[in-house]
Protein backbone atom coordinates (compact mmCIF):
# COMPACT_ATOMS: atom_id res chain seq x y z
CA UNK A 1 -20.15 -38.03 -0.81
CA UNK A 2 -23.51 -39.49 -0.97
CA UNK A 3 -25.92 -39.90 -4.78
CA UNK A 4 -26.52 -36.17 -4.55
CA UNK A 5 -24.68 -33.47 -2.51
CA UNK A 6 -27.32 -31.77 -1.07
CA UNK A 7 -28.26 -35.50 0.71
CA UNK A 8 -25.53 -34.13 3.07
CA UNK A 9 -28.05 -31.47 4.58
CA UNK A 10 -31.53 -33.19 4.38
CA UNK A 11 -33.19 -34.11 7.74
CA UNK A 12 -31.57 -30.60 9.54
CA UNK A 13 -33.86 -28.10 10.19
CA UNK A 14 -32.05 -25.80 7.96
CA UNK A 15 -28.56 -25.37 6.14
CA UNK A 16 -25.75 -22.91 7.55
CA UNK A 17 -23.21 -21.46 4.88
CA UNK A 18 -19.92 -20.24 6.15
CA UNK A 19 -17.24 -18.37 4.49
CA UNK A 20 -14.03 -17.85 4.32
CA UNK A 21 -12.37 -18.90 8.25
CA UNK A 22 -8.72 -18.41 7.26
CA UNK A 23 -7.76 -19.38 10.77
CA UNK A 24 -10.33 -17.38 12.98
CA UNK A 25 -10.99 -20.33 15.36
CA UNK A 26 -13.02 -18.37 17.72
CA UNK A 27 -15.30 -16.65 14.95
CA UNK A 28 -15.66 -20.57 13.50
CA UNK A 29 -16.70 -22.00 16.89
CA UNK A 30 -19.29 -19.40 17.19
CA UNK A 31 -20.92 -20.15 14.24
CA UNK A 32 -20.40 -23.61 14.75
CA UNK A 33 -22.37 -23.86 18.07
CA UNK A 34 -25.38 -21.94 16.85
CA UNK A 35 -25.56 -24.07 13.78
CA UNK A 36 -25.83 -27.20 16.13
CA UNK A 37 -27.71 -25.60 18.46
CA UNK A 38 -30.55 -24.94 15.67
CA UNK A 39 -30.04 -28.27 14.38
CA UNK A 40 -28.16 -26.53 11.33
CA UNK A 41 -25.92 -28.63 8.87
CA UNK A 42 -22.39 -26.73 8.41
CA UNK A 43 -21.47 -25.83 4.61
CA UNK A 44 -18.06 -23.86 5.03
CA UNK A 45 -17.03 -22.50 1.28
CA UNK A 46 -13.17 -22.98 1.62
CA UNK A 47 -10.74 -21.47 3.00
CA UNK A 48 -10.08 -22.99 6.19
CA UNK A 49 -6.60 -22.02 7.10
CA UNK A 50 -3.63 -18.94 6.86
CA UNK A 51 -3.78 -15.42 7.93
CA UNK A 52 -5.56 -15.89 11.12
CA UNK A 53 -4.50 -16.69 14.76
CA UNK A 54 -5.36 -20.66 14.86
CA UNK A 55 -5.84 -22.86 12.25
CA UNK A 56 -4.76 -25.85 13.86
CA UNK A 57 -8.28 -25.18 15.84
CA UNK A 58 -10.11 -24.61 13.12
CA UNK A 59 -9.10 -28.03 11.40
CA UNK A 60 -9.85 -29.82 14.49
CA UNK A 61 -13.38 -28.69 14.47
CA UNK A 62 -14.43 -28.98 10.73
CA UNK A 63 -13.38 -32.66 11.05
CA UNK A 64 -15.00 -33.37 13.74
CA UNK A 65 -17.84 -32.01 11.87
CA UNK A 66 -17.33 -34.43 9.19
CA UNK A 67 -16.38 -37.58 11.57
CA UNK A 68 -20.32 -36.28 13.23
CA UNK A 69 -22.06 -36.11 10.04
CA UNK A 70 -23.32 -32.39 10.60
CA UNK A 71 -20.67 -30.50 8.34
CA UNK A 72 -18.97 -30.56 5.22
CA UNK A 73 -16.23 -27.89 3.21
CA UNK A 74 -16.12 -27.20 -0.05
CA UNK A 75 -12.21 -27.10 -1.83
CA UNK A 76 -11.12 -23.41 -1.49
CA UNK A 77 -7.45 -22.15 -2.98
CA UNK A 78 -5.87 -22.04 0.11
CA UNK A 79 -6.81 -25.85 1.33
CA UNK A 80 -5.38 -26.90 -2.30
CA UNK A 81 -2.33 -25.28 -1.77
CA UNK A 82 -2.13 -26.06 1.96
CA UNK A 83 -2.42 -30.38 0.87
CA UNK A 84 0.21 -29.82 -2.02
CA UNK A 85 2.82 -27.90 0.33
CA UNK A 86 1.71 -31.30 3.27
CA UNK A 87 2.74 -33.72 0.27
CA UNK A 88 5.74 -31.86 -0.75
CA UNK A 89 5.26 -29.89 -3.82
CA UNK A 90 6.93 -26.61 -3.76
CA UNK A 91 4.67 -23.47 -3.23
CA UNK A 92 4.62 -20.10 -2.69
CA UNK A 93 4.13 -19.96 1.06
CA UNK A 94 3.40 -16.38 2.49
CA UNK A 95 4.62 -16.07 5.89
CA UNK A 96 1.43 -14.55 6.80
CA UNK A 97 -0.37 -17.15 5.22
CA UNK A 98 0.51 -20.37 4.21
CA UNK A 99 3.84 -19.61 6.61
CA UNK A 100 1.88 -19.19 9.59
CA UNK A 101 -0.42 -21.96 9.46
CA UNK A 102 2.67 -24.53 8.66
CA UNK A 103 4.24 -23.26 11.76
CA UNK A 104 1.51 -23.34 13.72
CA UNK A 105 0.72 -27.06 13.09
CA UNK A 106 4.47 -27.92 13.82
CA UNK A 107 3.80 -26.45 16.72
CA UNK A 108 0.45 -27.73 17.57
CA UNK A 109 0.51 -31.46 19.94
CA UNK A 110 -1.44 -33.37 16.92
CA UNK A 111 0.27 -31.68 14.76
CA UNK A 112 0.92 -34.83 12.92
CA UNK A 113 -2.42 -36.49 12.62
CA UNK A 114 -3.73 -32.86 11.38
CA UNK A 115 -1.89 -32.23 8.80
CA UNK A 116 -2.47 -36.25 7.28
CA UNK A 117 -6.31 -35.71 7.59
CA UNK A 118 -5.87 -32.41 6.28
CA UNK A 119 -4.57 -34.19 2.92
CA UNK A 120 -6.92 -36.97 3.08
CA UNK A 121 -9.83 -34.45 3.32
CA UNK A 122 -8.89 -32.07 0.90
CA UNK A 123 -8.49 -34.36 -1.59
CA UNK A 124 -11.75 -35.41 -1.75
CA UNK A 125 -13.59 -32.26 -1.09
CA UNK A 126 -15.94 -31.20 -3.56
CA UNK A 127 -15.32 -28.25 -5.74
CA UNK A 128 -18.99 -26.96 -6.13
CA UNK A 129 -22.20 -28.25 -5.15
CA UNK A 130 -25.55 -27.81 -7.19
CA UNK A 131 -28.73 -28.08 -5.15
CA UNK A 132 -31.74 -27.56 -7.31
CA UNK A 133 -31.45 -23.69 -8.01
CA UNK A 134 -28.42 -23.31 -5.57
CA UNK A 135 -24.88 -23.25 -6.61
CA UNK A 136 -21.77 -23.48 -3.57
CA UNK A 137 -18.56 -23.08 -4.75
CA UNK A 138 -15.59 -21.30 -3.48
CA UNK A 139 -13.99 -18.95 -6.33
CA UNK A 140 -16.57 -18.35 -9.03
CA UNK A 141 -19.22 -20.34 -11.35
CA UNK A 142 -19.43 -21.51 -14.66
CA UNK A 143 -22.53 -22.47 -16.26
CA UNK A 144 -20.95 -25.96 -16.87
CA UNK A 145 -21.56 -26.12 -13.44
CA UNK A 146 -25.41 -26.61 -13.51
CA UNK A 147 -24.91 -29.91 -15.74
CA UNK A 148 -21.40 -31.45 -14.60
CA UNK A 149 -20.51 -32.74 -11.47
CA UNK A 150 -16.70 -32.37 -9.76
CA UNK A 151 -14.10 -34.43 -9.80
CA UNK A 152 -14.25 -36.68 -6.66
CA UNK A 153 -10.49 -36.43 -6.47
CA UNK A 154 -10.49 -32.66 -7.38
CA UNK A 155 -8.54 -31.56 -4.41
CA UNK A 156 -5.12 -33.87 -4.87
CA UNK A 157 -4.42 -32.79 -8.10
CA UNK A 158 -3.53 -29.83 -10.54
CA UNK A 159 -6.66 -27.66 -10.95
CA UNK A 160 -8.24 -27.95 -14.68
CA UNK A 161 -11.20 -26.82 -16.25
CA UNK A 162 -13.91 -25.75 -14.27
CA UNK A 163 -12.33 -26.95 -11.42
CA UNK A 164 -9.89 -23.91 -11.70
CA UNK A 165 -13.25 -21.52 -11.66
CA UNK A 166 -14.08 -23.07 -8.84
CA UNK A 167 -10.56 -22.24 -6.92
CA UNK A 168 -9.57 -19.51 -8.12
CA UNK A 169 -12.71 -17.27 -9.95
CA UNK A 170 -12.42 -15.32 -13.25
CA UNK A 171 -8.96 -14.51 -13.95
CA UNK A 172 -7.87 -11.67 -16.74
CA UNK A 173 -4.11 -13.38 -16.54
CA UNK A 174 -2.57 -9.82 -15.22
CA UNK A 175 -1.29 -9.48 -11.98
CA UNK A 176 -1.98 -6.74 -9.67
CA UNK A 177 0.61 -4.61 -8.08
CA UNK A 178 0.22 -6.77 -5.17
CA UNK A 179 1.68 -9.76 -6.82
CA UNK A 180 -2.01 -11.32 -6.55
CA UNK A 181 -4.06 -12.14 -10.05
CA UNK A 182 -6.51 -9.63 -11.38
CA UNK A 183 -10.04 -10.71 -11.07
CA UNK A 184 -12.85 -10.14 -12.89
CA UNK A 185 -16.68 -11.08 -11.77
CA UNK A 186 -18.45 -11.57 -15.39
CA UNK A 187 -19.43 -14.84 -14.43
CA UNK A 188 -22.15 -13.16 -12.50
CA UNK A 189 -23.99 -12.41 -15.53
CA UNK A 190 -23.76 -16.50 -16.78
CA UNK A 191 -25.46 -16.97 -14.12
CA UNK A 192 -29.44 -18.82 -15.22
CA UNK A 193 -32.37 -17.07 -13.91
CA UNK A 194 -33.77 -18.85 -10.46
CA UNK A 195 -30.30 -19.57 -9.97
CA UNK A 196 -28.23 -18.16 -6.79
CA UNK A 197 -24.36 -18.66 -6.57
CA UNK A 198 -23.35 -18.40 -2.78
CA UNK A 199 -19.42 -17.89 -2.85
CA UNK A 200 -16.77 -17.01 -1.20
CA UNK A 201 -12.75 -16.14 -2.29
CA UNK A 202 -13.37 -12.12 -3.09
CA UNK A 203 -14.14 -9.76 -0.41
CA UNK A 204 -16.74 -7.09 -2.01
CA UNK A 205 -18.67 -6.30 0.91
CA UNK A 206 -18.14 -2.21 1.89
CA UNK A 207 -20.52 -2.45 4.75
CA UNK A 208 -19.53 -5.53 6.76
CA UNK A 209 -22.21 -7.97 5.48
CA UNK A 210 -22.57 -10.35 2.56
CA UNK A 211 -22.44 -8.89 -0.85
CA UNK A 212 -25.53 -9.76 -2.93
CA UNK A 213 -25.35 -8.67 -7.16
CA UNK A 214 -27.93 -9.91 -9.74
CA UNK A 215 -26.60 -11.11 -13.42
CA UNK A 216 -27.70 -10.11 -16.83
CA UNK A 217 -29.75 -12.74 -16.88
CA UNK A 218 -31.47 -12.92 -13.76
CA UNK A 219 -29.11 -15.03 -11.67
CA UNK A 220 -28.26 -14.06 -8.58
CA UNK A 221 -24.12 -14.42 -6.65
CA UNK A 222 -23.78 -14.00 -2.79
CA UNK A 223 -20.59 -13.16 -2.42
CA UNK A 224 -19.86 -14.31 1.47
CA UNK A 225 -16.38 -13.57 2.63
CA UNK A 226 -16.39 -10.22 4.97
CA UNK A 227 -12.34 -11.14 5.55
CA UNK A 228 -12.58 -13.95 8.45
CA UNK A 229 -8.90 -13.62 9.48
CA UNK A 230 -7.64 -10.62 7.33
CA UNK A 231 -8.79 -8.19 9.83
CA UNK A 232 -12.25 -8.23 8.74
CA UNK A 233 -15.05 -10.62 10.08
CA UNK A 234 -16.17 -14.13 9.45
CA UNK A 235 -20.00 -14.00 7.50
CA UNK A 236 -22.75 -16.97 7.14
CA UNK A 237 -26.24 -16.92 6.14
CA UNK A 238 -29.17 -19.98 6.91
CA UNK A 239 -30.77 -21.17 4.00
CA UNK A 240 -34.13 -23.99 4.29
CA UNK A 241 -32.46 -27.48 3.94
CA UNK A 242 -34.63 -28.08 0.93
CA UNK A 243 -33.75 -26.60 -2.12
């Protein structure tokens, strides 16, 4: 990670934000290819793997991203699991989900050499990035996100702090009859004035494009994921490369 995040982008002509891929290779590659064909930098939110049809794929090209210097993920909640089921910690692995995308890199020829970049990578992902008045983060903010910076190790270990805001959102600590945490979005209104949140994690769009919400105090959260992989459709938006 260079001095300060947003170094990653400056010098493109402008900054692509992906959300959630969950395994839609072909919906990824699309949005890949325009990016580079505008001479876009790649910011995918998390979320690369389970639910959809290839996720092997989808590994393959965010690191080749990253080996080309053009694209960079934040940590999502499925990429932190996905690293601590590769290293052996026991998990709750969906068959749709985690399941599939396990099976599908035992199946897949590199199989191997995916799934030990896959826990070199995550590890060091960043949680959130701040860029001037622009928050990217995965799950949710905090406002101890405008004045601390991640941990540079935050995707090997347990999630703490505001690292677990970033993962996983705004919790109530009931579950839902689904088995899934209830989640709450008051965060929104934490959020400063002149300051947007661009997120993924929660799928709040009713019409098929990104959900946008302002905050008590004049913050603004773009809420990304349109349910890449879940049957829905895989969302980005172009920002300027300068913040």
């Amino acid at each position: 990670m260079s001095r300060h995040p947003g170094d990653l982008w400056r010098g493109f002509a402008k900054l692509r934000v992906v959300a959630d891929v969950h395994g839609d290779a072909a919906a990824f590659e699309h949005a890949v290819e325009g990016a580079l064909a505008e001479d876009m930098f790649v910011l995918q939110l998390g979320d690369l793997t389970d639910h959809g049809p290839d996720s092997p794929a989808v590994l393959r090209r965010m690191f080749a991203l990253i080996d080309e210097g053009r694209g960079a993920f934040l940590l999502g909640n499925h990429d932190h699991k996905l690293r601590r089921a590769l290293v052996g910690v026991p998990v709750r692995a969906q068959p749709e989900g985690l399941g599939r995308t396990l099976a599908q890199l035992d199946a897949a020829p590199d199989g191997a050499v995916l799934k030990a970049r896959a826990v070199e990578e995550i590890a060091r992902a960043p949680a959130w990035i701040r860029d001037g008045g622009r928050v990217f983060v995965h799950g949710g903010f905090h406002p101890g996100m405008m004045h601390a910076v991640p941990p540079p190790d935050a995707g090997a270990g347990k999630a703490q702090g505001l690292v677990t805001r970033a993962l996983y959102g705004q919790v109530t600590g009931r579950m839902r009859e689904d088995g899934f945490p209830e989640r709450v979005h008051d965060w929104v209104d934490r959020i400063p004035r002149d300051v947007t949140v661009v997120c993924g994690h929660d799928r709040r769009s009713t019409d098929g494009r990104p959900y946008v919400t302002d905050g008590a105090q004049g913050g603004r959260a773009v809420f990304l994921d349109c349910g890449a992989g879940k049957g829905g459709h895989l969302a980005w938006i172009d920002l300027p490369a300068w913040a």
